[in-house]
Protein backbone atom coordinates (compact mmCIF):
# COMPACT_ATOMS: atom_id res chain seq x y z
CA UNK A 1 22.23 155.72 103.52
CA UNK A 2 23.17 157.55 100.26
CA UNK A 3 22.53 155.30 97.12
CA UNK A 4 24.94 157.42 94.56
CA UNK A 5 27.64 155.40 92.99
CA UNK A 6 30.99 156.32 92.70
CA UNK A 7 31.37 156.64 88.81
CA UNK A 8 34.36 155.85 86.49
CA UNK A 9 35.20 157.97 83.70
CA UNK A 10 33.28 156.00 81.69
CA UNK A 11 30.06 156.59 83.52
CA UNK A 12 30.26 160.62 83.08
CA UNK A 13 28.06 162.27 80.71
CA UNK A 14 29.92 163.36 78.16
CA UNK A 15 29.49 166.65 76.60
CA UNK A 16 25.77 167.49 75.15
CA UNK A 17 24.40 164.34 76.11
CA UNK A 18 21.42 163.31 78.32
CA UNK A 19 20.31 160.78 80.67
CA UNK A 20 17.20 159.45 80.72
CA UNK A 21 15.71 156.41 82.87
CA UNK A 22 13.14 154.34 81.93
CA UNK A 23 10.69 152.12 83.54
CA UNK A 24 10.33 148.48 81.39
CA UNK A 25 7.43 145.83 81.79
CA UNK A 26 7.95 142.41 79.60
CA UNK A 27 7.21 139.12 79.34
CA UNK A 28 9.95 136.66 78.90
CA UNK A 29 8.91 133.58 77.85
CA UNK A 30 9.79 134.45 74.45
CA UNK A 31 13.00 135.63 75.50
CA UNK A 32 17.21 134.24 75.88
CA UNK A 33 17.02 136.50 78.89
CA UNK A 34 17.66 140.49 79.48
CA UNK A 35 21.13 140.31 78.14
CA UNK A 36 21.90 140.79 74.56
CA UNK A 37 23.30 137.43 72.90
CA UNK A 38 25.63 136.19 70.71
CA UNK A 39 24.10 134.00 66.97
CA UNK A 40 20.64 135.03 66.61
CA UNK A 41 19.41 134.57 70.25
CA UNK A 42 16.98 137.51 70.88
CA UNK A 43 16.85 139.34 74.22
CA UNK A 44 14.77 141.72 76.07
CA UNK A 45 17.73 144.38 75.48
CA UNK A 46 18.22 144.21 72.09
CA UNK A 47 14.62 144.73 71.32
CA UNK A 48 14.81 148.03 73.79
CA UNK A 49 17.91 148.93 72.41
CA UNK A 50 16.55 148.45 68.51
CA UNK A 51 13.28 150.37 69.64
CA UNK A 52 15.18 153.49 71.01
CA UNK A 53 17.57 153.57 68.14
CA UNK A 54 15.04 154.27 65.95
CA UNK A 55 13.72 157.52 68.31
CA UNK A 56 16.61 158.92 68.72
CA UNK A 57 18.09 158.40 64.89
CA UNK A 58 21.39 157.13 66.96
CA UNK A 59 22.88 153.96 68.62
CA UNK A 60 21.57 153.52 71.93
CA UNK A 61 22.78 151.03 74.79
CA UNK A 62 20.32 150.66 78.19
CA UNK A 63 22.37 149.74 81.53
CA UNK A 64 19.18 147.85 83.35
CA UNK A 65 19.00 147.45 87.56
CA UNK A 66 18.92 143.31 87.23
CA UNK A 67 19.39 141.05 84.38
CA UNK A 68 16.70 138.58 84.18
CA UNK A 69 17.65 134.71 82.87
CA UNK A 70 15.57 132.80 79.91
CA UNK A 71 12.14 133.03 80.50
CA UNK A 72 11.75 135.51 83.42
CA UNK A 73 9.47 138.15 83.59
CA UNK A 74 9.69 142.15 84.48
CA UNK A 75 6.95 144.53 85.98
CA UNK A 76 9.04 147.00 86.92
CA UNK A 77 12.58 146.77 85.33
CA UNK A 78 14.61 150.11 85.54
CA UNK A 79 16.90 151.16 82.96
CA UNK A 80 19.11 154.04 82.14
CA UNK A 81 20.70 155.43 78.63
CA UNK A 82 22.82 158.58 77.76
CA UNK A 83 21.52 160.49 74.59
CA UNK A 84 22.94 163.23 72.45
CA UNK A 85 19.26 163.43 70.87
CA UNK A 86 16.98 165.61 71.93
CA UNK A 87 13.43 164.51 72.53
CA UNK A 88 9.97 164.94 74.60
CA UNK A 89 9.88 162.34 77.27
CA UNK A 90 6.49 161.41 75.25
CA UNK A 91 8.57 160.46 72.55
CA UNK A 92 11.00 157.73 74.20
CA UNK A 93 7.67 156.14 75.74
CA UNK A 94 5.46 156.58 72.80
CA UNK A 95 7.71 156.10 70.03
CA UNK A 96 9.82 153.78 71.88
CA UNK A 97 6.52 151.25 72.41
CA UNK A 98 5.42 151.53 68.44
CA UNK A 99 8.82 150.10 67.54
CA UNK A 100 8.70 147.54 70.34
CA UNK A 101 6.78 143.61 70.14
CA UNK A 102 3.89 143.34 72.29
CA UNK A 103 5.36 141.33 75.16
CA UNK A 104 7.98 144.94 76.09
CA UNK A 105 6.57 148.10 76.91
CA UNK A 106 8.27 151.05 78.36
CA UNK A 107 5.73 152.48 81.20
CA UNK A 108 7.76 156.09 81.79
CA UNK A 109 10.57 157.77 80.60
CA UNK A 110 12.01 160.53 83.04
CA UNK A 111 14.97 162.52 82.99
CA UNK A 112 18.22 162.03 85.63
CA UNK A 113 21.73 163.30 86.04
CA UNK A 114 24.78 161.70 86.10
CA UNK A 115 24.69 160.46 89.45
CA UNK A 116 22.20 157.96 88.44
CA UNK A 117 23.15 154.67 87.58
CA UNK A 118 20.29 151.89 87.11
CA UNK A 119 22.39 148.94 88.53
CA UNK A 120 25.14 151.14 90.86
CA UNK A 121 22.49 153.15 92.51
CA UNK A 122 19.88 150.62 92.91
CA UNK A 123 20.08 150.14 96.83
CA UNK A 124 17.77 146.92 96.83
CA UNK A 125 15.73 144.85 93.98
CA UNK A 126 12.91 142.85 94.88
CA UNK A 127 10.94 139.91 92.94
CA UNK A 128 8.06 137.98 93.08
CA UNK A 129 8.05 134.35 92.35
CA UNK A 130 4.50 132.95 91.72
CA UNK A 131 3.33 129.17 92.24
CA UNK A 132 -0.15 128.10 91.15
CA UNK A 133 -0.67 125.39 93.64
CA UNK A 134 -3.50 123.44 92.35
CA UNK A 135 -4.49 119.81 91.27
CA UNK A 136 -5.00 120.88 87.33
CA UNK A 137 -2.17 122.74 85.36
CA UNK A 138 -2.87 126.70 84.46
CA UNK A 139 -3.81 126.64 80.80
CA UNK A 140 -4.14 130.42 80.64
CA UNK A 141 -1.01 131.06 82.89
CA UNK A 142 0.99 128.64 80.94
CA UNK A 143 4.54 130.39 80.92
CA UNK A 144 3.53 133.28 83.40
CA UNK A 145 3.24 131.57 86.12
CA UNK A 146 4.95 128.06 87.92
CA UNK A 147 3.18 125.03 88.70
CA UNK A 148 3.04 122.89 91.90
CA UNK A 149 -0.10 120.74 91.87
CA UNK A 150 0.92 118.88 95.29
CA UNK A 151 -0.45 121.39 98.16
CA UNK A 152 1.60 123.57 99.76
CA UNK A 153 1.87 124.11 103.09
CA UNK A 154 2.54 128.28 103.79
CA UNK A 155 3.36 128.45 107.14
CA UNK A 156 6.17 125.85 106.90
CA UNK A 157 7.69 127.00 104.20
CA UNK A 158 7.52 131.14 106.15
CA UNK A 159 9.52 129.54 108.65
CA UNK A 160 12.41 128.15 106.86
CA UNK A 161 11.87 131.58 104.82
CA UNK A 162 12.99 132.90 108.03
CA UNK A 163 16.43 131.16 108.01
CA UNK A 164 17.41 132.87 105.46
CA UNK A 165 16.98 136.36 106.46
CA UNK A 166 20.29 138.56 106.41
CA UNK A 167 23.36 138.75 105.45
CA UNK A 168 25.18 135.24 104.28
CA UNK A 169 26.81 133.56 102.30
CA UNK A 170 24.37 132.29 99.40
CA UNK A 171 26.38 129.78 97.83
CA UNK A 172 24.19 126.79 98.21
CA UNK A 173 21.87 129.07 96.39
CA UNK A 174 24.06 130.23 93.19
CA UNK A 175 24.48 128.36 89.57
CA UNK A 176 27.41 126.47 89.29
CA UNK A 177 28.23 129.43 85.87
CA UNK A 178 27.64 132.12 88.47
CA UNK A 179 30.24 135.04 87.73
CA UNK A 180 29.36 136.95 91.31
CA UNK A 181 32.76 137.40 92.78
CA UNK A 182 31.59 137.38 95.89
CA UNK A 183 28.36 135.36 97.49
CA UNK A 184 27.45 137.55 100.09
CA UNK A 185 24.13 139.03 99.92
CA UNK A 186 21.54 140.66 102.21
CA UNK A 187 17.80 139.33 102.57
CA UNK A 188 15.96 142.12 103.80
CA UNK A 189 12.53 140.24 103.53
CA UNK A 190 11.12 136.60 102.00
CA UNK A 191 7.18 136.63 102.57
CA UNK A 192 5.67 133.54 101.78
CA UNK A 193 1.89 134.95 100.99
CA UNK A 194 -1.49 132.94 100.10
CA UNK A 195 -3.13 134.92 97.21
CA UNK A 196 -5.99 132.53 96.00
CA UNK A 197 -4.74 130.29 94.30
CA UNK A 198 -1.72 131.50 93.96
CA UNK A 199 1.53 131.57 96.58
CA UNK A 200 4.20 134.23 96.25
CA UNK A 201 7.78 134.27 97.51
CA UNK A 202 8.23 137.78 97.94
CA UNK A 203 11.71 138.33 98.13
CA UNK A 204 13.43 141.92 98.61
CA UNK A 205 17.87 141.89 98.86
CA UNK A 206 20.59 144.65 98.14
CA UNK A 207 21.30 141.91 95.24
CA UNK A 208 20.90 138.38 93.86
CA UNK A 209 23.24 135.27 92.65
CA UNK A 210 22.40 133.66 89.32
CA UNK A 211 19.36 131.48 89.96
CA UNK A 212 19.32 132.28 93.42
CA UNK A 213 15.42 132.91 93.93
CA UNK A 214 15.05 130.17 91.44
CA UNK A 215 17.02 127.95 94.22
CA UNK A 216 14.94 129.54 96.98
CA UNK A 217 11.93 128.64 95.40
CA UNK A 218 12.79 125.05 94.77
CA UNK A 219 13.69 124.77 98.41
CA UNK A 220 10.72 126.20 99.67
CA UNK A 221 8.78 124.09 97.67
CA UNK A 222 10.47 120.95 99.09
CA UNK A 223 9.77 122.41 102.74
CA UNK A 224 6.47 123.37 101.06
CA UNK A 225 5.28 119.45 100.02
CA UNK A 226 6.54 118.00 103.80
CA UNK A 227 9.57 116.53 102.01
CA UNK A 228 11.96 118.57 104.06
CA UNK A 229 11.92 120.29 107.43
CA UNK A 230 11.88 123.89 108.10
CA UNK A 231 15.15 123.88 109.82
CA UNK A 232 16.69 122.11 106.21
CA UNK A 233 16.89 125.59 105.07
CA UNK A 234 19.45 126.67 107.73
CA UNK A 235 21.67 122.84 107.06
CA UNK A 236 21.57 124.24 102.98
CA UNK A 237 22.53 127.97 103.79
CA UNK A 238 25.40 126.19 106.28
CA UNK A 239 26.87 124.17 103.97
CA UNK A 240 27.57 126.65 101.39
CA UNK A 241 27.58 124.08 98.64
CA UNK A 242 24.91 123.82 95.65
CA UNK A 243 24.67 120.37 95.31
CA UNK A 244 22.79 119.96 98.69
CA UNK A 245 20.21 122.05 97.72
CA UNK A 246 16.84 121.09 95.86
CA UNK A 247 16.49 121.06 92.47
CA UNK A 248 16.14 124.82 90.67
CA UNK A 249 12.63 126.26 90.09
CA UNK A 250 11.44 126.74 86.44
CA UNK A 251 11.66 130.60 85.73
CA UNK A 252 8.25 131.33 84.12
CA UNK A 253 7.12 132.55 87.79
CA UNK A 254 9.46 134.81 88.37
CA UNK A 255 9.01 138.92 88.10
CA UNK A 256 11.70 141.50 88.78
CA UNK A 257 8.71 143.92 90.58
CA UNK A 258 10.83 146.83 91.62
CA UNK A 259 14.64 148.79 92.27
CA UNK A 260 14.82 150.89 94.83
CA UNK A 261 16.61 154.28 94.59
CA UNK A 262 17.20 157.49 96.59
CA UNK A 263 14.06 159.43 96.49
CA UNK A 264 15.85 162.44 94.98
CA UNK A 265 15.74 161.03 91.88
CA UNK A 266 12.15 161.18 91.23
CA UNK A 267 11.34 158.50 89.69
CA UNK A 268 7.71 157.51 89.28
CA UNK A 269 6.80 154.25 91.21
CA UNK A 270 3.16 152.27 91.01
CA UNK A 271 1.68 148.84 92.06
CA UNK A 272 4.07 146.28 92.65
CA UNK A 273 3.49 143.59 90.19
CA UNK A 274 2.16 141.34 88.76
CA UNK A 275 -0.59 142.88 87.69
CA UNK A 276 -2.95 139.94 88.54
CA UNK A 277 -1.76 140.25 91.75
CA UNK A 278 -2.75 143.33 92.62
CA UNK A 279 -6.30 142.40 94.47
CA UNK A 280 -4.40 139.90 97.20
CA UNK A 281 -0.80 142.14 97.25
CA UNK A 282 -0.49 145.76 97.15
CA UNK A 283 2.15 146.66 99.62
């Protein structure tokens, strides 16, 4: 199936400019979220956007594939801009990172028409949300990574995992400020993996509610500990109301690892994140 949007007139290119996409790593913790805020609250885009100003000697405003919430994290975020100015692709990575703080860092720059859209044409996202279940707290993850010290039990929480596969109705799963207009999504996969210490929700959907993994998590967790049954997970999805569901996850585990888009774009693609990951998951 074809991934190009459908633009409005405001999505064309206008005359002389340039679109270039950009692959974004960051950590969040330090962050009000992706989305630029009102009174002094920084964000992840108005750091980018600052940094790419300054390259290009013009405003610039990024369009990104999923905005992250307070304190999540990115591998792999994808973001577009349109440019009059006109500079090596070096130059938007290079220069871009010297004028960025050390928790953002573009990883490529490459050029795309205006059929590319970072959120429109994204055909799925996937993220990774990362529990360190173990008796003592994670001093040198603090932030990156969520903490469950009560063990977890993997293949319970895989099968109410598999509730949840395809297409439903994810209100039980969606902040009560959720804007969606609609709360129909598609799970196209929710792995439940063992990496070390560590257990991952691997979650891959053509799209995500506010909090929604956050509220997957938390439920899994639940299922996780033995305080609910696999077959909970199907009575939460049912009832299509939040305030059966278990509490919401912290967000300092969560990474936006990867948009997918039609290969004809080009875009360059590496490890799914994490990076400290990468020795236990690497498909």
């Amino acid at each position: 199936m074809s991934t190009f949007f459908k633009a409005d007139a405001s999505e064309f290119l206008a005359h002389g400019h340039q679109r270039i996409a950009l692959g974004v790593a960051y950590n969040g913790r330090h962050y009000h979220g992706w989305q630029r805020q009102p009174h002094g609250h920084i964000s992840v885009q108005e750091k980018l956007e600052d940094a790419l100003t300054k390259v290009a000697n013009e405003p610039i405003k990024v369009i990104c594939a999923g905005r992250t919430d307070a304190g999540v994290h990115a591998s792999a975020q994808v973001v577009h801009f349109d440019t009059l100015a006109q500079r090596p692709l070096r130059a938007w990575t290079h220069g871009g990172n010297m004028n960025l703080p050390d928790d953002v860092a573009i990883q490529w720059a490459h050029p795309v028409g205006e059929k590319f859209h970072a959120r429109f044409a994204a055909s799925a996202r996937r993220y990774r949300y990362v529990i360190y279940n173990h008796p003592m707290r994670p001093a040198l993850m603090d932030k990156e990574v969520s903490w469950n010290y009560r063990p977890l039990d993997v293949n319970q929480m895989q099968t109410a995992a598999d509730y949840l596969l395809g297409t439903h109705d994810f209100s039980s799963f969606r902040a009560s400020a959720c804007q969606a207009n609609n709360p129909i999504r598609t799970i196209h996969h929710l792995n439940v993996v063992a990496a070390g210490n560590y257990i991952v929700l691997d979650v891959r959907a053509n799209a995500f509610l506010q909090h929604m993994i956050r509220n997957l998590a938390g439920l899994l967790m639940k299922v996780g500990t033995g305080e609910a049954a696999p077959e909970w997970a199907l009575e939460v999805l049912m009832a299509k109301d939040r305030r059966v569901n278990a509490a919401t996850a912290p967000p300092y585990g969560l990474y936006f690892v990867d948009a997918e888009y039609d290969t004809s774009f080009g875009l360059p693609k590496g490890p799914l994140g994490p990076h400290f990951l990468v020795p236990w998951m690497n498909a």
